[in-house]
PDB file of N, CA and C in Angstrom:
ATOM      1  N   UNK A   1     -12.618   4.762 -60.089  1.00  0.00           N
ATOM      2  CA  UNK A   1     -11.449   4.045 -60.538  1.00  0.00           C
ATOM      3  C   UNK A   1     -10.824   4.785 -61.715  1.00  0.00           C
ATOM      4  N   UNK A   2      -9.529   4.407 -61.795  1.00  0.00           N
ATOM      5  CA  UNK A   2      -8.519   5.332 -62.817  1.00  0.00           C
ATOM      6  C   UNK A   2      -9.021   4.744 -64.066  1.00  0.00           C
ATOM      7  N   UNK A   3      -9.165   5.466 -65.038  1.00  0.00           N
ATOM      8  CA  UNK A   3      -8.999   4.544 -66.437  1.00  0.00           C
ATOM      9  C   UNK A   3      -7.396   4.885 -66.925  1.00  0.00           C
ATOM     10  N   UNK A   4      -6.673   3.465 -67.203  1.00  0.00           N
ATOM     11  CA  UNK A   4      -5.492   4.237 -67.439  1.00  0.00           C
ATOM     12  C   UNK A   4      -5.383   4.733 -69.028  1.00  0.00           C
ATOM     13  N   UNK A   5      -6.306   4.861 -69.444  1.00  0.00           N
ATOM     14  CA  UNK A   5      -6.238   5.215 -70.909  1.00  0.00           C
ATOM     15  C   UNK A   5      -6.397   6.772 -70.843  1.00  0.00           C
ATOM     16  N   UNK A   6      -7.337   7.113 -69.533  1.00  0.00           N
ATOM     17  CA  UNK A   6      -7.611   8.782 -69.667  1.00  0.00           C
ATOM     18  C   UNK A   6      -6.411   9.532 -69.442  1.00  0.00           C
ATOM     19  N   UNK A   7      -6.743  10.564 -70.433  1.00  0.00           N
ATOM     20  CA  UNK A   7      -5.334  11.614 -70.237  1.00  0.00           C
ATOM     21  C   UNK A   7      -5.940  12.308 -69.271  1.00  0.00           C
ATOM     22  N   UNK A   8      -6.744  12.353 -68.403  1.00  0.00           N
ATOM     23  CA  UNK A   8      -7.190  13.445 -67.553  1.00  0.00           C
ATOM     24  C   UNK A   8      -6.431  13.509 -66.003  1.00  0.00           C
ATOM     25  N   UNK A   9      -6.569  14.178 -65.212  1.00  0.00           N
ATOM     26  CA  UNK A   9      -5.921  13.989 -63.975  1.00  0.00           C
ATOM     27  C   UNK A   9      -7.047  13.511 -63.075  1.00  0.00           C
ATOM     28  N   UNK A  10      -6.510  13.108 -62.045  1.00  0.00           N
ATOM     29  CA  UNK A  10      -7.574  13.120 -61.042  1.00  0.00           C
ATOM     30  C   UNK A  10      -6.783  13.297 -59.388  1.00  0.00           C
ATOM     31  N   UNK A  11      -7.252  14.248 -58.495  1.00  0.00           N
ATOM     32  CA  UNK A  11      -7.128  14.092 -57.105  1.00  0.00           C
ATOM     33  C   UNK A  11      -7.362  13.318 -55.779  1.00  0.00           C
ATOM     34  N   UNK A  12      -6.200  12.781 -55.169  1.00  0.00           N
ATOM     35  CA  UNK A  12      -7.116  11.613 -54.255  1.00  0.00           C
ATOM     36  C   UNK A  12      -6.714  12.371 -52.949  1.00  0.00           C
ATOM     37  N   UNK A  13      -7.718  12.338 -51.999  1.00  0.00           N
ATOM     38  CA  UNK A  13      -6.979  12.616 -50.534  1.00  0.00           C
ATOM     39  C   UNK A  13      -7.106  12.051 -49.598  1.00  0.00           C
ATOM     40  N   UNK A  14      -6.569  11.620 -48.827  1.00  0.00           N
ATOM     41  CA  UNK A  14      -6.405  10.826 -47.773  1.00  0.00           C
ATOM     42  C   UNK A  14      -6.177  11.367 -45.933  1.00  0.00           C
ATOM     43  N   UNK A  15      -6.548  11.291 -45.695  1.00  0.00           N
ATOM     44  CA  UNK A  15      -6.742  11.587 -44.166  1.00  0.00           C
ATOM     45  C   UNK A  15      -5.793  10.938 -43.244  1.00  0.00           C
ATOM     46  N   UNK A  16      -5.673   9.823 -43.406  1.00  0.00           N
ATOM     47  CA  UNK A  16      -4.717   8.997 -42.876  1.00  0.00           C
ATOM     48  C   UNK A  16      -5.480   8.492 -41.187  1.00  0.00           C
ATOM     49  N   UNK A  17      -6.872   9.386 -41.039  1.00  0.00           N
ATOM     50  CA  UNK A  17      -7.142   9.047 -39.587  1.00  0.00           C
ATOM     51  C   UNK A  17      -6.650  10.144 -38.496  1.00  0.00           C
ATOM     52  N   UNK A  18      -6.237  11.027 -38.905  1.00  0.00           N
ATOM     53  CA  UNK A  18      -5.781  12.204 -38.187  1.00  0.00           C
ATOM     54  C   UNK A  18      -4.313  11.513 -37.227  1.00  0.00           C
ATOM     55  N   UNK A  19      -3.539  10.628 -38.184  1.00  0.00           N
ATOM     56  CA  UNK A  19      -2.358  10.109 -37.808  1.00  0.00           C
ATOM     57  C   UNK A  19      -0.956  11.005 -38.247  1.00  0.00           C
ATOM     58  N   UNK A  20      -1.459  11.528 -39.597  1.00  0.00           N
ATOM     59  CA  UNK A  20      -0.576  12.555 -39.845  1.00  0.00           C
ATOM     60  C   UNK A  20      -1.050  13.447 -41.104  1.00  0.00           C
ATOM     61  N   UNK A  21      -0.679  14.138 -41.524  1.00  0.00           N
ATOM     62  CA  UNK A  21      -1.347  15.375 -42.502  1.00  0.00           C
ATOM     63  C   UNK A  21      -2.370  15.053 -43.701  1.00  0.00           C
ATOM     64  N   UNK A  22      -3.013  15.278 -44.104  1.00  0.00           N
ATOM     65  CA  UNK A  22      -3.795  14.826 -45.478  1.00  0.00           C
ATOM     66  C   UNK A  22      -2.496  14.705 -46.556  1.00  0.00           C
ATOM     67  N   UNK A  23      -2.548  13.766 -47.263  1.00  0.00           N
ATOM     68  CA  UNK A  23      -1.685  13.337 -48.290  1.00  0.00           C
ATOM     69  C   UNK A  23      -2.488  13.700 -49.420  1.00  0.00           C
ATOM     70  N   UNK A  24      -2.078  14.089 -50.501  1.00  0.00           N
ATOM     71  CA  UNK A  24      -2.671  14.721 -51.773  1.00  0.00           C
ATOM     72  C   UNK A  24      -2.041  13.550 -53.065  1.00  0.00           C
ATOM     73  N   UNK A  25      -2.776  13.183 -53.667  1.00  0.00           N
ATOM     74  CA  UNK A  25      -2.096  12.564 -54.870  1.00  0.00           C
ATOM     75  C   UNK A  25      -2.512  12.848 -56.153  1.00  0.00           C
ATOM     76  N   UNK A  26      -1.757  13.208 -57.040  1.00  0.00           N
ATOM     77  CA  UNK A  26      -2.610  13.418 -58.297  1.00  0.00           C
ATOM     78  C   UNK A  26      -1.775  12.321 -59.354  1.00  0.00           C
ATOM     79  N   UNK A  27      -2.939  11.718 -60.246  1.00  0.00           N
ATOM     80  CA  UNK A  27      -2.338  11.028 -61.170  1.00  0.00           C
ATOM     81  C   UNK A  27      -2.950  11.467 -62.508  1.00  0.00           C
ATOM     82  N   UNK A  28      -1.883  10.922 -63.188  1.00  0.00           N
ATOM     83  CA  UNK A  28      -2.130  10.984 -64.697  1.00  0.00           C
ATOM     84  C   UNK A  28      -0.952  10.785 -65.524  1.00  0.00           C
ATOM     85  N   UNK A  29      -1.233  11.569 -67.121  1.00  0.00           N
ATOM     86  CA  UNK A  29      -0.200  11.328 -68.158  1.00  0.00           C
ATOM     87  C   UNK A  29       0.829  12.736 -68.134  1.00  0.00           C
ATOM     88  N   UNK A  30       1.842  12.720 -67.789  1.00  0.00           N
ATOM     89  CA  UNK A  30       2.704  13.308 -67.213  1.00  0.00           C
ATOM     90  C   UNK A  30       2.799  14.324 -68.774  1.00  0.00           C
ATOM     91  N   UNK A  31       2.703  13.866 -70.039  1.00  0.00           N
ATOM     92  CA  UNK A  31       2.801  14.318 -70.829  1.00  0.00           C
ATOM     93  C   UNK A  31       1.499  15.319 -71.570  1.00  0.00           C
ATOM     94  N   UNK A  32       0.384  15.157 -70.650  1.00  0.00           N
ATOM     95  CA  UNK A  32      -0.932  16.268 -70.803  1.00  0.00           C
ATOM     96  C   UNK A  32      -0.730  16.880 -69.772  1.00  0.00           C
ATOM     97  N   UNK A  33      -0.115  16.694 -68.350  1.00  0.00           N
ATOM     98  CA  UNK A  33      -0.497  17.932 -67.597  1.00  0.00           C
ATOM     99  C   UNK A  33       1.047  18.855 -67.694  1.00  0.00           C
ATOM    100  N   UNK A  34       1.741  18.688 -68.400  1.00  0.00           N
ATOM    101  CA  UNK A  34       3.160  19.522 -68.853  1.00  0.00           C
ATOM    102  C   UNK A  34       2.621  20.943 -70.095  1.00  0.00           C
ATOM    103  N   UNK A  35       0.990  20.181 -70.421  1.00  0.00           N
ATOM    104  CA  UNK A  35       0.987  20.660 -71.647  1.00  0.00           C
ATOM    105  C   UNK A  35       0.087  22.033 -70.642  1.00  0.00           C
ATOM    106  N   UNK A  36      -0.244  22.227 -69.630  1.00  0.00           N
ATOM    107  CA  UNK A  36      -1.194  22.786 -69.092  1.00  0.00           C
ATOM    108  C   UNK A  36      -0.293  23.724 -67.703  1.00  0.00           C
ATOM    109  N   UNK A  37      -0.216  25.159 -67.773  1.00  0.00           N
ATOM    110  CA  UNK A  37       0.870  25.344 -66.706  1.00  0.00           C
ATOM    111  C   UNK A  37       0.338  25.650 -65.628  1.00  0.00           C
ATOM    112  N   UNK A  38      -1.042  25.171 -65.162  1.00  0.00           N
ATOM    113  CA  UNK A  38      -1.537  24.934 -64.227  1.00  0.00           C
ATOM    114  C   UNK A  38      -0.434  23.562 -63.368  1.00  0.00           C
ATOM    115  N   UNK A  39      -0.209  22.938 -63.638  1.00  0.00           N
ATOM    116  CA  UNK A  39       0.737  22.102 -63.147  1.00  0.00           C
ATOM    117  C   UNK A  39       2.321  21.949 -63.176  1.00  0.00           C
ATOM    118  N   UNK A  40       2.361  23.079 -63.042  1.00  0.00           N
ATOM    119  CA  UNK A  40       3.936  23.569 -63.652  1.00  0.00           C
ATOM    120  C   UNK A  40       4.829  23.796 -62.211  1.00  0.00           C
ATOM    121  N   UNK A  41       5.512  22.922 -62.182  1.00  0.00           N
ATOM    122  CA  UNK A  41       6.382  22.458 -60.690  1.00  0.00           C
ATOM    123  C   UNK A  41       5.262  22.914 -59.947  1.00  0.00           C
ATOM    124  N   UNK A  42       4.514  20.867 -59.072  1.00  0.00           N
ATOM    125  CA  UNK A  42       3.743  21.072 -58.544  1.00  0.00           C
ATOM    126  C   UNK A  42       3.879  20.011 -57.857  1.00  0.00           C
ATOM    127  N   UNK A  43       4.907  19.224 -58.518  1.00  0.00           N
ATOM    128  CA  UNK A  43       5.102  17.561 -58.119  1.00  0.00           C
ATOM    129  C   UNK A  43       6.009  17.699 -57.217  1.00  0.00           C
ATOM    130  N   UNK A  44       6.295  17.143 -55.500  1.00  0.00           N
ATOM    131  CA  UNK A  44       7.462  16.856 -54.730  1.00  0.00           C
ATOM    132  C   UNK A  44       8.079  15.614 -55.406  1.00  0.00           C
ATOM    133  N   UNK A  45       7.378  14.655 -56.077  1.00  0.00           N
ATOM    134  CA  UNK A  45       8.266  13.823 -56.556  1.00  0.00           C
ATOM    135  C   UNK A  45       7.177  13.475 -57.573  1.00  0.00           C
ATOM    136  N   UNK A  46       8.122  12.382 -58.435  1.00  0.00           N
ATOM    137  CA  UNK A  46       7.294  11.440 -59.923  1.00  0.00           C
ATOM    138  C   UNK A  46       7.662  10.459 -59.752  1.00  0.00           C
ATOM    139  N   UNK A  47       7.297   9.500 -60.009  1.00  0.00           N
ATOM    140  CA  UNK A  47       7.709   8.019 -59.877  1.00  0.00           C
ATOM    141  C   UNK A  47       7.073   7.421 -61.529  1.00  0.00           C
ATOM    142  N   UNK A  48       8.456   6.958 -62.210  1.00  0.00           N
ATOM    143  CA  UNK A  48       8.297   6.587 -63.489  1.00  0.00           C
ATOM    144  C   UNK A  48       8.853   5.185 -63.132  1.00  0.00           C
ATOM    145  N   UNK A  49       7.694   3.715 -63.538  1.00  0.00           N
ATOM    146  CA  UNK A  49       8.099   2.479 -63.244  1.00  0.00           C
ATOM    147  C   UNK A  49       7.793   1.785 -64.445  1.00  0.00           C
ATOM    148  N   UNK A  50       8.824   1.411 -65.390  1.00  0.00           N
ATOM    149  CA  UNK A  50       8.726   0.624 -66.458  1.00  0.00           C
ATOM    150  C   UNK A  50       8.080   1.632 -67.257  1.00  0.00           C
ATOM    151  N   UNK A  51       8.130   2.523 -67.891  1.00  0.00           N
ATOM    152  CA  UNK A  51       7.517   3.315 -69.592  1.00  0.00           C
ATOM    153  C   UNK A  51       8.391   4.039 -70.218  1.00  0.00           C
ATOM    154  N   UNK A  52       9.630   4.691 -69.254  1.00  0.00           N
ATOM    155  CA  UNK A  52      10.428   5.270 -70.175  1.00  0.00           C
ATOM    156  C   UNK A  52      11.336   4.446 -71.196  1.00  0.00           C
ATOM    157  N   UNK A  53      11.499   3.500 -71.106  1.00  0.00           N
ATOM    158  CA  UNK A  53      12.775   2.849 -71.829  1.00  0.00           C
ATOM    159  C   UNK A  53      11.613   2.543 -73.534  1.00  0.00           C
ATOM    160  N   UNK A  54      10.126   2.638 -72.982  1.00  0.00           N
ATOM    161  CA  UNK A  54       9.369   2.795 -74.028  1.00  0.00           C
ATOM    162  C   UNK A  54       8.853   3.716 -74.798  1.00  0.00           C
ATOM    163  N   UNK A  55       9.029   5.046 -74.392  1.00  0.00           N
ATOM    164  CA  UNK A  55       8.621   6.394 -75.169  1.00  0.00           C
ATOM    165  C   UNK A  55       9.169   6.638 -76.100  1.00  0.00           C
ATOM    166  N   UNK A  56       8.717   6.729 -77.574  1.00  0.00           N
ATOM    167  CA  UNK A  56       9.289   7.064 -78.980  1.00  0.00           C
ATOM    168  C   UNK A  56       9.621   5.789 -79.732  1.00  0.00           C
ATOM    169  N   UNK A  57       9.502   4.761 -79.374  1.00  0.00           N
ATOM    170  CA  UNK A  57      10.098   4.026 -80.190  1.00  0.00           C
ATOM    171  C   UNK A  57       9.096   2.978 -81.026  1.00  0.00           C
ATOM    172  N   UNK A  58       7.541   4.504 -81.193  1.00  0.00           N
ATOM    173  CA  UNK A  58       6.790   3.726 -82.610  1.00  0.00           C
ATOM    174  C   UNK A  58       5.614   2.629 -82.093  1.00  0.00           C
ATOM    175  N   UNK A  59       5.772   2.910 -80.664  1.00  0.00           N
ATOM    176  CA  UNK A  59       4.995   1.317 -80.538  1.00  0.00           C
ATOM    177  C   UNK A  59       3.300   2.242 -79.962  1.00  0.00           C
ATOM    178  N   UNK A  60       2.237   0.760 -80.288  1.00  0.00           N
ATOM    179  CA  UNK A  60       0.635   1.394 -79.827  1.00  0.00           C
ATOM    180  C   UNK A  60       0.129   2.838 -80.283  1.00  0.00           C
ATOM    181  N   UNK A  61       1.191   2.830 -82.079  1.00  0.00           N
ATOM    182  CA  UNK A  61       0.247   3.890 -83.137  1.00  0.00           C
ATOM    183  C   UNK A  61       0.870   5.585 -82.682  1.00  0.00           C
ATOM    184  N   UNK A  62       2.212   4.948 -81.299  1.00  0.00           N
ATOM    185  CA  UNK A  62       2.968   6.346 -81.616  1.00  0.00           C
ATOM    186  C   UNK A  62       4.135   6.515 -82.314  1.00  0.00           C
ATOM    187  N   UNK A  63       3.896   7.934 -82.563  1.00  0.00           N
ATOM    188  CA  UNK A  63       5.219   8.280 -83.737  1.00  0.00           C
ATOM    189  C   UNK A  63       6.323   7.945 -83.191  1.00  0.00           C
ATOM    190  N   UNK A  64       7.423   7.841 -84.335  1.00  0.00           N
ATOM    191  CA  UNK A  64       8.926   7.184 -83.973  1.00  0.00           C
ATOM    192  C   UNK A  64       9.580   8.226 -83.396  1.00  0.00           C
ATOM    193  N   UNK A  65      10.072   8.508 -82.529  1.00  0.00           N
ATOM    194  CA  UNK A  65      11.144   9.786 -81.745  1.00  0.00           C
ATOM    195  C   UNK A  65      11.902   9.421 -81.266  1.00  0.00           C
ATOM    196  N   UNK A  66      13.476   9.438 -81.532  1.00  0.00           N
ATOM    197  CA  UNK A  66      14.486   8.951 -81.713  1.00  0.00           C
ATOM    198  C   UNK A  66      14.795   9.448 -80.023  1.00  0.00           C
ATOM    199  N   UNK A  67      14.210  10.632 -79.712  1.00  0.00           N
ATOM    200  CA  UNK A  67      14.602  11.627 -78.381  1.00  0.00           C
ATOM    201  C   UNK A  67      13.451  11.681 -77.553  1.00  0.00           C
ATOM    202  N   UNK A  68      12.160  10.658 -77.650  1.00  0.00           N
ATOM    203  CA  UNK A  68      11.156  10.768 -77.082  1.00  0.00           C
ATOM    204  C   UNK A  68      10.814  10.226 -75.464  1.00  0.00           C
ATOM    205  N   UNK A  69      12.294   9.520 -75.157  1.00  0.00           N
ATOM    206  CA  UNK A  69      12.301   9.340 -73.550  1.00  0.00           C
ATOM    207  C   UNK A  69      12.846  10.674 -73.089  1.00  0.00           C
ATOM    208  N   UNK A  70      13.922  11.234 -73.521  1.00  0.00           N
ATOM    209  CA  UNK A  70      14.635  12.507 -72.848  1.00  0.00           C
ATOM    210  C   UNK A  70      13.880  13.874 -73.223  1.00  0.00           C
ATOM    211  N   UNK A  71      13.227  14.195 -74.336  1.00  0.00           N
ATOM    212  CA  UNK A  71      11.874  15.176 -73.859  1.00  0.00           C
ATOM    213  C   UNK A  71      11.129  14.928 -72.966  1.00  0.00           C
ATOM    214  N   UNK A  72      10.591  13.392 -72.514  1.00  0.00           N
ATOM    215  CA  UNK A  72       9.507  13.014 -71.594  1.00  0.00           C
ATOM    216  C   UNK A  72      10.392  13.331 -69.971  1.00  0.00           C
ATOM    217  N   UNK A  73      11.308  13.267 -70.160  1.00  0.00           N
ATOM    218  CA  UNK A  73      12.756  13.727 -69.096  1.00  0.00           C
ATOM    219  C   UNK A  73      12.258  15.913 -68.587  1.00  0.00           C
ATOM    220  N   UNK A  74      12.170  16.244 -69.856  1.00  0.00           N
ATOM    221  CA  UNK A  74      12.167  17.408 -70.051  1.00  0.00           C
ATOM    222  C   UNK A  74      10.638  17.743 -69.716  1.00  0.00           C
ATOM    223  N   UNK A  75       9.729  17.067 -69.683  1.00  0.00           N
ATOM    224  CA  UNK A  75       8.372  17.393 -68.993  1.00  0.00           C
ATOM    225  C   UNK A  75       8.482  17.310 -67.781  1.00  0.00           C
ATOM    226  N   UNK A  76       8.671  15.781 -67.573  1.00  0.00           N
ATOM    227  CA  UNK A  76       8.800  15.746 -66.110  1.00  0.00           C
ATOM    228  C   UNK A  76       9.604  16.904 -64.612  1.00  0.00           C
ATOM    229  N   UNK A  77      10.484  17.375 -65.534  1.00  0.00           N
ATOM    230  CA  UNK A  77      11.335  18.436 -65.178  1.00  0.00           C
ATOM    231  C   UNK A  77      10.622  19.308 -64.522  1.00  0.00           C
ATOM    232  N   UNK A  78       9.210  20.025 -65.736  1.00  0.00           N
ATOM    233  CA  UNK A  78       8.757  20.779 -65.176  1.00  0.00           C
ATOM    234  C   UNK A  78       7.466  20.972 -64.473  1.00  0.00           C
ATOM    235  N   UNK A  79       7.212  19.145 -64.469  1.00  0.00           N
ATOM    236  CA  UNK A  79       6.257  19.047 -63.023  1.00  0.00           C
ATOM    237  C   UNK A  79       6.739  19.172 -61.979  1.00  0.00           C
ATOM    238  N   UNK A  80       7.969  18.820 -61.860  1.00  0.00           N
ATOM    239  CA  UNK A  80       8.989  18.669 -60.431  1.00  0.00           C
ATOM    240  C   UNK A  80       9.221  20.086 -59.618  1.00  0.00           C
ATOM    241  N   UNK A  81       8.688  20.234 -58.348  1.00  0.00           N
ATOM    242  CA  UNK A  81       9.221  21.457 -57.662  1.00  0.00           C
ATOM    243  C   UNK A  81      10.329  21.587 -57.855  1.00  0.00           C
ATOM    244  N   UNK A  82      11.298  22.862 -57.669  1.00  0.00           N
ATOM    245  CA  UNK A  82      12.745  22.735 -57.270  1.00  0.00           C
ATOM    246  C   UNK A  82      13.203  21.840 -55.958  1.00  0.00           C
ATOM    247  N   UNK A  83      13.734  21.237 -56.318  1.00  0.00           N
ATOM    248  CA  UNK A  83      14.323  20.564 -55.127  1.00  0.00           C
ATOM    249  C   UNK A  83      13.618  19.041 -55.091  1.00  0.00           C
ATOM    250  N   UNK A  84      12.706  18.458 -56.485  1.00  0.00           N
ATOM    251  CA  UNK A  84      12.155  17.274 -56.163  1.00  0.00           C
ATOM    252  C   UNK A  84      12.511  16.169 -56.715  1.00  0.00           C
ATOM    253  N   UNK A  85      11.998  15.110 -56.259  1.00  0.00           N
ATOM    254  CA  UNK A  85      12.851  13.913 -56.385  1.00  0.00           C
ATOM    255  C   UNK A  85      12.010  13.301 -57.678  1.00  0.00           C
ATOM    256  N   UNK A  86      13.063  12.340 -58.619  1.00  0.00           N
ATOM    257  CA  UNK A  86      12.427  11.429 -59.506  1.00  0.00           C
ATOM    258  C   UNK A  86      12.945  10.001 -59.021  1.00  0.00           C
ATOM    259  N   UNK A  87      11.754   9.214 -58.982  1.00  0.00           N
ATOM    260  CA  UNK A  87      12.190   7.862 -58.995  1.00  0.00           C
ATOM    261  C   UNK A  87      11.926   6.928 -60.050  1.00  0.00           C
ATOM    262  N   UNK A  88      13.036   6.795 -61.042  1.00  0.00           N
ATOM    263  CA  UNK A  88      13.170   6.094 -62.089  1.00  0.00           C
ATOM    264  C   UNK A  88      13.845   4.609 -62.583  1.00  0.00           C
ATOM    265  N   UNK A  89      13.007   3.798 -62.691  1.00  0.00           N
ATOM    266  CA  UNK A  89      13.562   2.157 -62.525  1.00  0.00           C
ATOM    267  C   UNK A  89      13.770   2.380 -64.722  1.00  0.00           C
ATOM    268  N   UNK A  90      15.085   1.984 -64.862  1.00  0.00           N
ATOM    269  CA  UNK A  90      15.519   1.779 -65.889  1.00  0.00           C
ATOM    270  C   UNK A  90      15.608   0.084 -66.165  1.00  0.00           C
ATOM    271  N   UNK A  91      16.007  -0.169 -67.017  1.00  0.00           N
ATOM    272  CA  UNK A  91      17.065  -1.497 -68.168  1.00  0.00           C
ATOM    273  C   UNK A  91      17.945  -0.829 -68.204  1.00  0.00           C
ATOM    274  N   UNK A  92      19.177  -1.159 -67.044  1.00  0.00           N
ATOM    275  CA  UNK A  92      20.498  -0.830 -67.262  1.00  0.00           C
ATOM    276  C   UNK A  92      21.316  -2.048 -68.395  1.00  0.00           C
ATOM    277  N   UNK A  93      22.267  -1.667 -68.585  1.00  0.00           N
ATOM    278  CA  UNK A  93      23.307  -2.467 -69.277  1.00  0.00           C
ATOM    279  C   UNK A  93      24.479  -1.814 -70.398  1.00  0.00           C
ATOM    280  N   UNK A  94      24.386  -2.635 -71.778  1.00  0.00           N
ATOM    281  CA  UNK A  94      25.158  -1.760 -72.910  1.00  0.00           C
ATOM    282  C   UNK A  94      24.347  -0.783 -73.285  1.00  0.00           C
ATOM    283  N   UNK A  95      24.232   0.368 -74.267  1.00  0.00           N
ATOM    284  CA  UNK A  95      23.223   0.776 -75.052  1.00  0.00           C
ATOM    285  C   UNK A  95      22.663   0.045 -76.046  1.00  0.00           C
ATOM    286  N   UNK A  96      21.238   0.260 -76.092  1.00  0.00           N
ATOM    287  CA  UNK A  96      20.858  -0.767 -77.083  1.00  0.00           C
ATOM    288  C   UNK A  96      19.384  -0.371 -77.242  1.00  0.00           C
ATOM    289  N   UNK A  97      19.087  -0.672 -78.384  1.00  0.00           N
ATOM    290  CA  UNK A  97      16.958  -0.677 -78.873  1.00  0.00           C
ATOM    291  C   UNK A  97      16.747  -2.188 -79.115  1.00  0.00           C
ATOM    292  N   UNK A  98      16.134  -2.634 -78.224  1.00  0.00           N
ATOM    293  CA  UNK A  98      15.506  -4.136 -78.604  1.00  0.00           C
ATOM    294  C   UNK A  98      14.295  -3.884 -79.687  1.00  0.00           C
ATOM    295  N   UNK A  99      14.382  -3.867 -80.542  1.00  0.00           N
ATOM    296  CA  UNK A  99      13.556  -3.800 -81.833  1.00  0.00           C
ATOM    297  C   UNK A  99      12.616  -2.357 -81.397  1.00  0.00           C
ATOM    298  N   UNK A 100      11.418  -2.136 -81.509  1.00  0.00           N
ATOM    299  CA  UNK A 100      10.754  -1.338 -80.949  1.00  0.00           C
ATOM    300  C   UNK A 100      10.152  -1.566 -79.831  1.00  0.00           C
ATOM    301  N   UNK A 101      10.469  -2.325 -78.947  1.00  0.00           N
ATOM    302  CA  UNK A 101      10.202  -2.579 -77.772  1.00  0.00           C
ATOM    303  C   UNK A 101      10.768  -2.079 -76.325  1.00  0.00           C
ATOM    304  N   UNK A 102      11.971  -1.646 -76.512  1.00  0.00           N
ATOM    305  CA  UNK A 102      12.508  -1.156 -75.387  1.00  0.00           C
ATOM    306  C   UNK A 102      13.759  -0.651 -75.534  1.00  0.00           C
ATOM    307  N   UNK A 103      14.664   0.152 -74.625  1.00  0.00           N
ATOM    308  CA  UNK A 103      15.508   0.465 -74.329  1.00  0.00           C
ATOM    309  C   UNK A 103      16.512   0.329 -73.861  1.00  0.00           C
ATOM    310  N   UNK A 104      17.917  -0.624 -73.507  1.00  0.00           N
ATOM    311  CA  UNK A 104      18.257  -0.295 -72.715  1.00  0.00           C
ATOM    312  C   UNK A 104      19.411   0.399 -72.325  1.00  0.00           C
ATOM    313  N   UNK A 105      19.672   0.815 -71.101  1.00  0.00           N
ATOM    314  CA  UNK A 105      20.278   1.965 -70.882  1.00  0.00           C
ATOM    315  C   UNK A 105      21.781   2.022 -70.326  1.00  0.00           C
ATOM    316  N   UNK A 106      22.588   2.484 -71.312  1.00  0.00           N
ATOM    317  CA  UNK A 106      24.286   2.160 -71.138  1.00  0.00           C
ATOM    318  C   UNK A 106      24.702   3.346 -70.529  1.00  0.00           C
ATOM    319  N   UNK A 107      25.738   3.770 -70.597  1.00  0.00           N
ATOM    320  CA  UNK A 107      26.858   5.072 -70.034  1.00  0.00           C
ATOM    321  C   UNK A 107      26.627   6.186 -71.372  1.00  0.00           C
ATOM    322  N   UNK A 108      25.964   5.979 -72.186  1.00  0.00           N
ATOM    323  CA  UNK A 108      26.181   6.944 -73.387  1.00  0.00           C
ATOM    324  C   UNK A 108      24.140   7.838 -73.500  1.00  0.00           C
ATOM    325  N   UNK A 109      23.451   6.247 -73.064  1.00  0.00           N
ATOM    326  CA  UNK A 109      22.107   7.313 -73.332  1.00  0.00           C
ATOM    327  C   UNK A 109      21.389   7.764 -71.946  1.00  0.00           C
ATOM    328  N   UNK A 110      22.235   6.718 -71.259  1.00  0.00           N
ATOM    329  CA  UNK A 110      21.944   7.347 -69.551  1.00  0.00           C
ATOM    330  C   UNK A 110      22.521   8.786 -69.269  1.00  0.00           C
ATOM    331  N   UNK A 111      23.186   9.187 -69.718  1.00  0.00           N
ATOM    332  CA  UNK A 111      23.700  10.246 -69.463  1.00  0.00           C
ATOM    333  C   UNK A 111      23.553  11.677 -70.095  1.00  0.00           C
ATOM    334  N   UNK A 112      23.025  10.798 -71.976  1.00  0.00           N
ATOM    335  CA  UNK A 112      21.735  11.760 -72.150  1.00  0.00           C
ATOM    336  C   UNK A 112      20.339  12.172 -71.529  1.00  0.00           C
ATOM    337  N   UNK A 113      19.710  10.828 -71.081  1.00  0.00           N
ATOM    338  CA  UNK A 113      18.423  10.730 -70.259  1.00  0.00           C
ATOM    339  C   UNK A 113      18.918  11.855 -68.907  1.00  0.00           C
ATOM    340  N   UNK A 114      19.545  11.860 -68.209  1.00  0.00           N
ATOM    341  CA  UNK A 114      19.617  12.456 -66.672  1.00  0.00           C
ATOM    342  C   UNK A 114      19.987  14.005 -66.935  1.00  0.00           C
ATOM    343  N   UNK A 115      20.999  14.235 -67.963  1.00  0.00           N
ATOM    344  CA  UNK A 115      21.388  15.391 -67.875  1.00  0.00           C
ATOM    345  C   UNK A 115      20.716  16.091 -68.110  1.00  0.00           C
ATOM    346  N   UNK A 116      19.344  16.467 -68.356  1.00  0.00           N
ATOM    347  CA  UNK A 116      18.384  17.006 -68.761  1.00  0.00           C
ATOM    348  C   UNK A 116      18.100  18.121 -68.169  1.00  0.00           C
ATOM    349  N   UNK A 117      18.108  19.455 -68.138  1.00  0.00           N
ATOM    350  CA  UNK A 117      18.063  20.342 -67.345  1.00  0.00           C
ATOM    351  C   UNK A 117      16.914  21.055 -66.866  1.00  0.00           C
ATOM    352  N   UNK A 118      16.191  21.391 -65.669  1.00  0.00           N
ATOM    353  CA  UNK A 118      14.753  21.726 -65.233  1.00  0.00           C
ATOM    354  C   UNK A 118      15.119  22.994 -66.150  1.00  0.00           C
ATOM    355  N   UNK A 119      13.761  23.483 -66.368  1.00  0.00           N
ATOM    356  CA  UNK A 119      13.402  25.056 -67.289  1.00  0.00           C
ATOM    357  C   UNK A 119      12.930  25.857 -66.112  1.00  0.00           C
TER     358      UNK A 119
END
């Protein structure tokens, strides 16, 4: 079982039953295996559900980073093959910081968040 506290990765594979190809999954903290270029565009896709609108903003003893969702933008970048997909569930609306709790995401920081360019 995952601990979700470990920064470590781990590999799962799946067979599927010889229904269709072995599926490969790797999980972890998107922000330790960026740090390692063993994993450097390796991902066909990322799926970020509910944490970005929370990165940087001080909370569970991390530092305050005013830019700490759109660097985490800039990792993810370079797990992503060329050509791969992110699936990212935001808090759309005005721009706004609900105290240190969250984000949400208007026409001004959405457009910082996306424009982010792969390296």
């Amino acid at each position: 079982m995952l601990d979700p506290t470990s920064k470590k990765l781990y590999v799962k594979r799946n067979a599927h039953y010889g229904l269709c190809p072995p599926i490969s999954e790797l999980r972890g903290d998107a922000a330790y295996a960026a740090l390692g270029l063993t994993y450097r565009h390796v991902f066909d896709f990322v799926l970020s559900y509910s944490g970005m609108e929370r990165i940087g903003l001080g909370r569970d003893d991390e530092d305050l980073d005013h830019f700490g969702d759109i660097n985490e933008m800039r990792r993810i970048g370079c797990l992503l093959k060329p050509g791969g997909f992110l699936f990212l569930r935001l808090p759309l609306g005005h721009d706004q910081i609900t105290t240190n709790c969250y984000r949400v995401y208007g026409r001004i920081r959405l457009a910082l968040l996306i424009e982010v360019e792969n390296e």
